[in-house]
Protein backbone atom coordinates (compact mmCIF):
# COMPACT_ATOMS: atom_id res chain seq x y z
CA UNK A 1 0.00 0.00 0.00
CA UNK A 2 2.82 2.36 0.72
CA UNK A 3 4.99 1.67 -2.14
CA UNK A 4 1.67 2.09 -5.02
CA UNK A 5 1.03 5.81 -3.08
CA UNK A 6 5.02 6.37 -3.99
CA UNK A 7 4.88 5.13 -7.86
CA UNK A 8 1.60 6.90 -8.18
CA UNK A 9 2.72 10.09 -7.38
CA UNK A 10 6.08 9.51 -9.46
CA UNK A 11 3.92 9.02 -12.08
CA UNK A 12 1.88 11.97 -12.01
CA UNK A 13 4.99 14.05 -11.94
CA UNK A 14 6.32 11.91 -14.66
CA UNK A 15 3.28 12.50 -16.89
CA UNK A 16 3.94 16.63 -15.95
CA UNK A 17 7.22 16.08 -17.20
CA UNK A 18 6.95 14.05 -20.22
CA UNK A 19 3.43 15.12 -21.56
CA UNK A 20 3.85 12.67 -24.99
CA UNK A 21 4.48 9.79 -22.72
CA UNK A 22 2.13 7.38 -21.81
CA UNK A 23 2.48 5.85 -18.38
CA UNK A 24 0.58 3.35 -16.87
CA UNK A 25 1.42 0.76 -13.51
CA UNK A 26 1.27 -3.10 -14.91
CA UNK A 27 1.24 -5.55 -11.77
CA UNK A 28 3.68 -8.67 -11.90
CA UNK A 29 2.72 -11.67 -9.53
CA UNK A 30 4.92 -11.70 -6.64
CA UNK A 31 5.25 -13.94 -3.30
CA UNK A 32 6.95 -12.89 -0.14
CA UNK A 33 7.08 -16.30 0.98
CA UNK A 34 7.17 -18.90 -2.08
CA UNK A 35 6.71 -21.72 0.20
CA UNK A 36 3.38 -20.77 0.78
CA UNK A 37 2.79 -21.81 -2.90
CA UNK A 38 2.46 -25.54 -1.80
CA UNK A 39 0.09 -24.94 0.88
CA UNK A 40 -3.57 -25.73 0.93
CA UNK A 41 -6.08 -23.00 -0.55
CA UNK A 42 -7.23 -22.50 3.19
CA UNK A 43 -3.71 -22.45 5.00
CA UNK A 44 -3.25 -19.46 7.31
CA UNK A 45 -0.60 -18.24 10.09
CA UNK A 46 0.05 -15.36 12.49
CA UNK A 47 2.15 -13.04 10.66
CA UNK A 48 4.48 -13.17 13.60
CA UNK A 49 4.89 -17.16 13.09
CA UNK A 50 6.12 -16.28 9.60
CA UNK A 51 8.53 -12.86 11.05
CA UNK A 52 9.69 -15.90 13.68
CA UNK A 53 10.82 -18.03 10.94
CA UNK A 54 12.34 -15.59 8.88
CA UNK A 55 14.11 -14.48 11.76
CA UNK A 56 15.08 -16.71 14.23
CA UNK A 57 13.23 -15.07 17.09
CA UNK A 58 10.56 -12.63 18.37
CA UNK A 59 13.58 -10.36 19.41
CA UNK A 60 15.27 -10.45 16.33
CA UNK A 61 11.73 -9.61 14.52
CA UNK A 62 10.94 -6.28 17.01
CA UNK A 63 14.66 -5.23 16.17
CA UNK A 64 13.97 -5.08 13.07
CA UNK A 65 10.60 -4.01 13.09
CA UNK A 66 11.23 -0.57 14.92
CA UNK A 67 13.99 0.03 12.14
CA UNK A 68 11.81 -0.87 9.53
CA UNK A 69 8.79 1.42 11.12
CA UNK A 70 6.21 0.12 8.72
CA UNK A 71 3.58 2.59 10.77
CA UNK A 72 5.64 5.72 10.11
CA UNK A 73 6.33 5.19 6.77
CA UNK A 74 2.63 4.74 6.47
CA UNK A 75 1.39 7.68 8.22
CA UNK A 76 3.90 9.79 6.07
CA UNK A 77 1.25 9.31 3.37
CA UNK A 78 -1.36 9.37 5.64
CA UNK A 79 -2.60 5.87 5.51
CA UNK A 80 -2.44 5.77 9.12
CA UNK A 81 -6.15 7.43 8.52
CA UNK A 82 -7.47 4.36 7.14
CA UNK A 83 -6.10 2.07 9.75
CA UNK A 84 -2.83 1.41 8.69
CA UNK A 85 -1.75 1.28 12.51
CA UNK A 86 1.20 -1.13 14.21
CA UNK A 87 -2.09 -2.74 15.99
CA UNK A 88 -3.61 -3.58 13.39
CA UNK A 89 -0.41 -4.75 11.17
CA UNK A 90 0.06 -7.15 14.45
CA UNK A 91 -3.29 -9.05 13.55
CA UNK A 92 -2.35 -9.49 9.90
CA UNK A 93 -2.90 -13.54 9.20
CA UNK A 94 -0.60 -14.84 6.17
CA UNK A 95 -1.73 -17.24 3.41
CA UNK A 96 -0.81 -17.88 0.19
CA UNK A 97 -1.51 -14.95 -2.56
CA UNK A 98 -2.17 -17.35 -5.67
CA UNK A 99 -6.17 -16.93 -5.85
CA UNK A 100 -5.52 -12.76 -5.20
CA UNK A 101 -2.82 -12.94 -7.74
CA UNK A 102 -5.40 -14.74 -10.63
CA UNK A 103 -7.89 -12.27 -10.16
CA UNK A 104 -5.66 -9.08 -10.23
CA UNK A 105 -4.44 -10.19 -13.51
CA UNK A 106 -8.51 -11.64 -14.68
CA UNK A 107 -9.55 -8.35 -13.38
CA UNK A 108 -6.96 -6.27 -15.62
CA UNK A 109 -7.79 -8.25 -18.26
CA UNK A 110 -11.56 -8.02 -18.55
CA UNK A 111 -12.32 -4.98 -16.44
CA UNK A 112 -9.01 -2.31 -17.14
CA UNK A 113 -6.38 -1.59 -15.16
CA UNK A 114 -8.79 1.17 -13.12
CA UNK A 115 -10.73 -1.17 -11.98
CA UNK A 116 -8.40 -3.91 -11.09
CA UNK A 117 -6.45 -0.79 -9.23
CA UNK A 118 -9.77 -0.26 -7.10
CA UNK A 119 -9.44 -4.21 -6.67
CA UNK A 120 -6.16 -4.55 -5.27
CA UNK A 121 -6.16 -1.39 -3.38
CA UNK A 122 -9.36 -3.22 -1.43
CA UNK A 123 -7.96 -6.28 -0.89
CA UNK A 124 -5.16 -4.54 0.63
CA UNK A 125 -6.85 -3.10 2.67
CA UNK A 126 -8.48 -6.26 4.38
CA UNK A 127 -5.53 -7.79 4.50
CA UNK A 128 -3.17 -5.14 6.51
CA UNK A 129 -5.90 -3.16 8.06
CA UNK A 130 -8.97 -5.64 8.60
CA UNK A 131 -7.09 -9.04 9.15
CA UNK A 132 -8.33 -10.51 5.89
CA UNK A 133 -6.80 -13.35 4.26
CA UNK A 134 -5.75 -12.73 0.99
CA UNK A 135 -5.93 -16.63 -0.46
CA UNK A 136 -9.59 -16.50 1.05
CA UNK A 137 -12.11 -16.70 -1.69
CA UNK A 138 -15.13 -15.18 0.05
CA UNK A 139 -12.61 -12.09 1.14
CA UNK A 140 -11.98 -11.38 -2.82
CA UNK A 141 -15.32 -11.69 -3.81
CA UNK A 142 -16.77 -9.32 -1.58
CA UNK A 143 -14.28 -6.96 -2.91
CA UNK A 144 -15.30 -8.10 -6.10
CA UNK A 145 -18.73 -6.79 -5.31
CA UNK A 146 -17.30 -3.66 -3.47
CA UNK A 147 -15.51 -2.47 -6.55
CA UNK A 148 -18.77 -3.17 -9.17
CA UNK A 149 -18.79 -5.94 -10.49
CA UNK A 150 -22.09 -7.33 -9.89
CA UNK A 151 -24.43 -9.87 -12.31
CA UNK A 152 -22.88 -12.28 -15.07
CA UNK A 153 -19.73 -10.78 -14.93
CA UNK A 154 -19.55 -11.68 -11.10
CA UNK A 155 -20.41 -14.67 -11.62
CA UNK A 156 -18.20 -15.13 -14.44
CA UNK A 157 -15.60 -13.90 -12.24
CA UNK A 158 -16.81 -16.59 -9.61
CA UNK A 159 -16.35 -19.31 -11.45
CA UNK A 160 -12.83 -18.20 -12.38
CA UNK A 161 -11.94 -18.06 -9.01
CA UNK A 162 -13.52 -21.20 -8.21
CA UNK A 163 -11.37 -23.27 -11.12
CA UNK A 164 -8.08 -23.63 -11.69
CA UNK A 165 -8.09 -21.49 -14.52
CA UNK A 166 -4.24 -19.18 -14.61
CA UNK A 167 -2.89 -21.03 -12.17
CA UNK A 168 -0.41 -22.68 -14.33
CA UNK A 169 0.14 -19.30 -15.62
CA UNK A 170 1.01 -17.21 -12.36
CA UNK A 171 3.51 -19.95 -11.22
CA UNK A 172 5.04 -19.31 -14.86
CA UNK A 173 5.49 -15.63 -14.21
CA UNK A 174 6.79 -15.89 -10.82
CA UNK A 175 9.80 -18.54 -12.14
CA UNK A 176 10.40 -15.30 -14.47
CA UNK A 177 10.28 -13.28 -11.44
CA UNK A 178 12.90 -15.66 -9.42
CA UNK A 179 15.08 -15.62 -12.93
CA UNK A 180 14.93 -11.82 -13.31
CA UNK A 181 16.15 -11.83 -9.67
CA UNK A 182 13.19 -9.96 -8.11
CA UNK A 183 13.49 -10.34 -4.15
CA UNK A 184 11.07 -7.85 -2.40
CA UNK A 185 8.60 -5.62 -3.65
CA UNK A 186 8.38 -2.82 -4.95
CA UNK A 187 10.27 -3.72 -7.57
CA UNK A 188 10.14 -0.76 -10.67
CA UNK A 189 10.61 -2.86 -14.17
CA UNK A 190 11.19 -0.48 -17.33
CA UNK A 191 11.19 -1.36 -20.85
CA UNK A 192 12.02 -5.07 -19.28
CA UNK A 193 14.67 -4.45 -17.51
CA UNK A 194 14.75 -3.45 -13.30
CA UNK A 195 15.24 0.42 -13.34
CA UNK A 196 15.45 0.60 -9.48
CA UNK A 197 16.78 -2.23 -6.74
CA UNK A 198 13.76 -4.28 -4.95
CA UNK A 199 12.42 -2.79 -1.78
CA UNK A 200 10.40 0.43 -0.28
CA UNK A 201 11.34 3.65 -2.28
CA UNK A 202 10.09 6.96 -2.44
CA UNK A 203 8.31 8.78 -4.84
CA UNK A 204 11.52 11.00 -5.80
CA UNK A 205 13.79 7.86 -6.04
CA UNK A 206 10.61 6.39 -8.26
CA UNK A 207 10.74 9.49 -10.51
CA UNK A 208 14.49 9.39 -10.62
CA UNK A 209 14.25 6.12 -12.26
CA UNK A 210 11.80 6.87 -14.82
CA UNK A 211 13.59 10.20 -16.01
CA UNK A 212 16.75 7.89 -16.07
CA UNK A 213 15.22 5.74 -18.40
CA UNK A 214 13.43 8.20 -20.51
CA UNK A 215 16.41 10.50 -20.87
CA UNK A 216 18.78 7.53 -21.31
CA UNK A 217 16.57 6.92 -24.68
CA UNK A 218 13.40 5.40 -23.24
CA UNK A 219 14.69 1.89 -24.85
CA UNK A 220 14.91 -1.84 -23.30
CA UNK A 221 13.77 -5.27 -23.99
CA UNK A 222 10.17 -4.93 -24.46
CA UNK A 223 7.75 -6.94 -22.82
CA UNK A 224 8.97 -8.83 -19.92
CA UNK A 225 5.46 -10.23 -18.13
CA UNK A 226 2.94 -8.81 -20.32
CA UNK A 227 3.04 -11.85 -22.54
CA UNK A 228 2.97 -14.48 -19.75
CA UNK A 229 0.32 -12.98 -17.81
CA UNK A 230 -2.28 -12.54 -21.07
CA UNK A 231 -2.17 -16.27 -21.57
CA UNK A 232 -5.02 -16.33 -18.74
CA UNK A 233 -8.10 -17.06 -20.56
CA UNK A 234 -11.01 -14.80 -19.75
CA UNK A 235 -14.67 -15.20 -20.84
């Protein structure tokens, strides 16, 4: 949540800027812990088993919490108003992300990028703020229905979720994500190729990266996920 208010605003100064460019944000399937991959649909843990793990200990996880300061990095772009408090980040219960990463990219697919934006931005907000589970099904369907989408195409959407439809696709993209060498999130991919190192940046270092690659002759390797991710079949 704190990293899309960053590249949004980096865009909006990049589109002051560079008027004749187009710029748009084009979300790449990404897990935070891969081993979840393998877990059943309804697996959940405490977020502070996981930070345990990762770790080694509860002390080890507070140390680097407090350096970290997820909460103050939040309320510097006041999503502390919405909730985005160190209680509630406490409660946060981790899954897998496979079923919220299908329907992002079925969402973008069908719906537009605006509306899959509204999507992910809600599920988001369940998930730090609310406790929600992001792998649970009911969770992204009432999003579903909080962001519009409501008759046949809901329950085309349902019945998406509900097969195994762009599964095989996903895990493709994230092997591409392990190859490129992707490791934490955000991660800022221009004209296929990382412009910026994984991890939390600001909106200036954001911008810096885009007028790097604009001014460097806005050139790369094309496509990098764009291709993968279309082979999801939507109805």
């Amino acid at each position: 949540m704190i990293g899309t208010v960053h590249i949004k605003e980096a865009i909006r100064s990049a589109e002051v800027l560079y008027p004749n460019w187009k710029f748009f944000l084009f979300r790449v399937p990404f897990l935070l812990e891969p081993g979840y991959i393998d877990k059943p649909d309804n697996f959940t843990e405490p977020h502070s088993t996981r930070m345990m793990r990762k770790f080694g200990s509860m002390e080890n996880f507070v140390s680097f919490r407090t350096v970290h300061d997820l909460p103050g990095r939040a309320a510097e772009v006041n999503l502390d108003s919405i909730g985005f408090v160190q209680d509630n980040l406490s409660k946060r219960v981790q899954s897998s992300t496979l079923n919220s990463h299908r329907l992002v990219v079925y969402i973008t697919k069908k719906f537009g990028r605006d509306l899959a934006e509204s999507f992910y931005s809600g599920i988001n907000k369940k998930h730090f703020v609310e406790g929600g589970v992001l792998n649970d099904k009911s969770m992204l369907l009432q999003v579903a229905s909080d962001v519009g989408i409501t008759g046949k195409d809901y329950d085309d959407l349902e019945s998406f979720l509900h097969s195994d439809v762009g599964r095989a696709t996903i895990l493709k993209s994230l092997d591409l994500v392990e190859r490129v060498g992707v490791h934490g999130i955000p991660t800022l991919i221009l004209g296929g190729k990382m412009a910026l190192g994984s991890g939390a940046q600001r909106a200036e270092d954001i911008l810096s990266g885009i007028k790097s690659f604009i001014e460097g002759g806005g050139e790369g390797g094309g496509r990098l996920f764009g291709d993968i991710l279309e082979e999801i079949d939507v109805v």
